[in-house]
Protein backbone atom coordinates (compact mmCIF):
# COMPACT_ATOMS: atom_id res chain seq x y z
CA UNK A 1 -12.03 -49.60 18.02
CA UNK A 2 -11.77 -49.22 21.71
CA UNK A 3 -11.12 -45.37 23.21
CA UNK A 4 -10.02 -45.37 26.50
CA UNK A 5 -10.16 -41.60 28.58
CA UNK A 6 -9.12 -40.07 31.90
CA UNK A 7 -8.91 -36.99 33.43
CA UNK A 8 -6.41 -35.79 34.91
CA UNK A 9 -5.46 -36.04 38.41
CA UNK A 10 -5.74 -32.73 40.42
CA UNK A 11 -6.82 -31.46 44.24
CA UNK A 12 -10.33 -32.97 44.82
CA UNK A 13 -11.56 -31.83 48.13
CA UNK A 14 -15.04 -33.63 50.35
CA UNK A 15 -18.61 -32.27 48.74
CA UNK A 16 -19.98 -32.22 52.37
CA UNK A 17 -17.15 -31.25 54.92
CA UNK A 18 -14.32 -29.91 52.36
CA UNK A 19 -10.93 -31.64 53.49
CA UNK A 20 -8.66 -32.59 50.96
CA UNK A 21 -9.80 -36.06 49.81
CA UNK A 22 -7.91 -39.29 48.86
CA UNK A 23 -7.78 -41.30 45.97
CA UNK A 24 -9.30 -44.65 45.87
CA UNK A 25 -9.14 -46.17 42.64
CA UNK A 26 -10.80 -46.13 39.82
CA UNK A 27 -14.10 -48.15 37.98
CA UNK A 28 -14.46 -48.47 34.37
CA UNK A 29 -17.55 -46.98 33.24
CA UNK A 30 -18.39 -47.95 29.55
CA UNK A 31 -20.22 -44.43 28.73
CA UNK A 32 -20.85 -44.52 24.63
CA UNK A 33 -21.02 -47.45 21.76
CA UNK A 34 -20.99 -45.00 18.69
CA UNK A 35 -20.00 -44.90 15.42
CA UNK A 36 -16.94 -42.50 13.54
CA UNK A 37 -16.30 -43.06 9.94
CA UNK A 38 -18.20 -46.03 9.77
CA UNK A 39 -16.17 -47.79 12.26
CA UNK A 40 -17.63 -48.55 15.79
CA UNK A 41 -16.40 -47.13 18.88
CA UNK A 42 -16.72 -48.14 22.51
CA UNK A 43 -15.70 -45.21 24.84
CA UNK A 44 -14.43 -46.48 28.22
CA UNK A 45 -13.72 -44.06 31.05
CA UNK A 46 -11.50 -44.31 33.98
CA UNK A 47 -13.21 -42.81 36.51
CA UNK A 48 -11.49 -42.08 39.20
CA UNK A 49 -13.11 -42.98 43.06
CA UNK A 50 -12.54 -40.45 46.10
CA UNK A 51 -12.54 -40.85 49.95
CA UNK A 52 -13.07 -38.19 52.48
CA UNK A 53 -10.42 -38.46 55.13
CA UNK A 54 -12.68 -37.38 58.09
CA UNK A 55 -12.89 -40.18 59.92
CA UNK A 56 -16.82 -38.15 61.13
CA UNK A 57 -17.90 -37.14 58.28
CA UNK A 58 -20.62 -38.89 56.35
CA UNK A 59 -19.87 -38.63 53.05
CA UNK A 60 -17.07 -42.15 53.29
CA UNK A 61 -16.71 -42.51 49.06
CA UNK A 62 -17.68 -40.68 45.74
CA UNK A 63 -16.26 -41.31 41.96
CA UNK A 64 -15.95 -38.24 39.71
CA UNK A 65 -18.84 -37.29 37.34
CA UNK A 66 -18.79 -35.35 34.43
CA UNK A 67 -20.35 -31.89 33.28
């Protein structure tokens, strides 16, 4: 069985200068091969990818992380 996740999409705003950021796509990221009821699992996550919009700033791309 295959388990595909995403959060959802909300305001996500630069770590280093704080302007509103833009989304840039996403990367699969294949985060747990487990087991539920005997059946095997794959867990794939959509993670999303950000871009700061300040042309200066030097933070150009992140992807979300989780806590």
């Amino acid at each position: 069985m295959r388990v595909h996740v995403e959060t959802d999409p909300g305001e996500v705003f630069c770590p280093i200068c704080g302007v509103q950021a833009v989304a840039d796509g996403r990367q699969q990221r294949l985060l747990h091969d487990t087991g539920v009821f005997g059946v095997p699992v794959l867990l794939v996550w959509s993670r999303r990818t950000w871009r700061c919009r300040q042309h200066s700033c030097p933070q150009v791309s992140w992807g979300e992380e989780t806590q």
